[in-house]
Protein backbone atom coordinates (compact mmCIF):
# COMPACT_ATOMS: atom_id res chain seq x y z
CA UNK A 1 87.71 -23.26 0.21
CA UNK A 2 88.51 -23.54 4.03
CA UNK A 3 90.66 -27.01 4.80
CA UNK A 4 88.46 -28.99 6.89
CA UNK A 5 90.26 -30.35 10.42
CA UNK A 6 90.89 -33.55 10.61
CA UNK A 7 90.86 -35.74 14.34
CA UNK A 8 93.05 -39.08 15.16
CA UNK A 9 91.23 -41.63 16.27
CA UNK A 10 90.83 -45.70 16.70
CA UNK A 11 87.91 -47.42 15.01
CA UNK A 12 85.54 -48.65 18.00
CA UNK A 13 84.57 -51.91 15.68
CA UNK A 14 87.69 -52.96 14.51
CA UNK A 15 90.01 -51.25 16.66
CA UNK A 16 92.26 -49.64 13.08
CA UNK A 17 93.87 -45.84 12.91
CA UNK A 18 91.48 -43.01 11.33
CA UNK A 19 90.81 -40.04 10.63
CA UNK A 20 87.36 -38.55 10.97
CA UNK A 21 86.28 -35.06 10.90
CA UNK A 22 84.68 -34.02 14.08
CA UNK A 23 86.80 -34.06 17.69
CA UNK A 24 85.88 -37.84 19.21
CA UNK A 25 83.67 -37.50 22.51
CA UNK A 26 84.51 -39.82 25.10
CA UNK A 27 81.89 -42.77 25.31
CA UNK A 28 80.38 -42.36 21.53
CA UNK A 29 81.87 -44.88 18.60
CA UNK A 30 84.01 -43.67 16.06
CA UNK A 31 84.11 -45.57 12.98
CA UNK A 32 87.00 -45.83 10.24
CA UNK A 33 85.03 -45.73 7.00
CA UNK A 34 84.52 -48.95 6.19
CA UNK A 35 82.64 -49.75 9.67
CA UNK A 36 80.57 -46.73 9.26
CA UNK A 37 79.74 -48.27 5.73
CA UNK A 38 78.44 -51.16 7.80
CA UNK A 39 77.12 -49.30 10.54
CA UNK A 40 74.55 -46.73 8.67
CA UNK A 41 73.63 -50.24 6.87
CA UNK A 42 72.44 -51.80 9.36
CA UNK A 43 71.03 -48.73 10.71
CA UNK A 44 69.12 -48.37 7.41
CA UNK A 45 67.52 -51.84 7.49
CA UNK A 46 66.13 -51.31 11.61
CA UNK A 47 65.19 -47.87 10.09
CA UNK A 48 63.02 -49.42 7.04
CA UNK A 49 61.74 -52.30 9.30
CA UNK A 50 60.55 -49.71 11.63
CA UNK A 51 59.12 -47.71 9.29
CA UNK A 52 57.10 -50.32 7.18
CA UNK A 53 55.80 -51.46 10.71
CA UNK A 54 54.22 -48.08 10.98
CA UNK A 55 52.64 -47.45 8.11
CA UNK A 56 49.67 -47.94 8.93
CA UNK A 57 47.55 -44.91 10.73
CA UNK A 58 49.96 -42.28 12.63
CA UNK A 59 49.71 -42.45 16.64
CA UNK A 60 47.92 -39.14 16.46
CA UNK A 61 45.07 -41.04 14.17
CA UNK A 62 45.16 -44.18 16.27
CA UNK A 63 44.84 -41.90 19.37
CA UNK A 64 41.67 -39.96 17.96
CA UNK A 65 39.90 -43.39 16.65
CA UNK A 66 40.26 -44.82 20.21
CA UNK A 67 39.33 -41.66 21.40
CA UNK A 68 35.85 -41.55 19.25
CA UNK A 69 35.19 -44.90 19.94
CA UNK A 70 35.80 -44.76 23.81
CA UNK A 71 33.36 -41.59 23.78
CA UNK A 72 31.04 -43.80 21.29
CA UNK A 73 30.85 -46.68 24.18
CA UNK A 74 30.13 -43.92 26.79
CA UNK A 75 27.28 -42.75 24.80
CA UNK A 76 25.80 -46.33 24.24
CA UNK A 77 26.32 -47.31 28.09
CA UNK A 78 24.24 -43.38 28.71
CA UNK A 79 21.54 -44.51 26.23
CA UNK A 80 20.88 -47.83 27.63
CA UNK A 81 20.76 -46.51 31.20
CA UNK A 82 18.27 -43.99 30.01
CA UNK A 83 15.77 -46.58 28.14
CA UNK A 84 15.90 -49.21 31.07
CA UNK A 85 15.57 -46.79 33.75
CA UNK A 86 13.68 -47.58 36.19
């Protein structure tokens, strides 16, 4: 099994000495492993709030209801023009 590379780097919440395994990009966090513990947490609980939020009908559903009943309205508005025509 190949060793996997390890990369110095300073926690960007708490500011201690890791090690992570990828090469640290300037301008994205790094996180020793307890902050990432704490980080995909709270990541996790936006994530669920987010998703019971849309559980409802997908967009693409929403999008086709308002869809059928904006062509619905159109057909009313075409009707009642046609039986009170002058």
């Amino acid at each position: 099994m190949a060793q996997r590379t390890m990369f110095n780097a300073k926690c960007t919440s708490c500011g201690k000495e890791c090690t992570v395994p990828f090469k640290p990009t300037a301008g994205k966090p790094v996180y020793c492993r307890e902050c990432f513990s704490k980080h995909r947490e709270k990541s996790a609980e936006t994530t669920d709030r987010a998703v019971s939020v849309s559980v409802g009908k997908e967009g693409w559903a929403r999008r086709r209801d308002n869809a059928v009943a904006r062509k619905s309205e159109e057909d009313v508005g075409a009707f009642r023009r046609f039986m009170y025509a002058p």
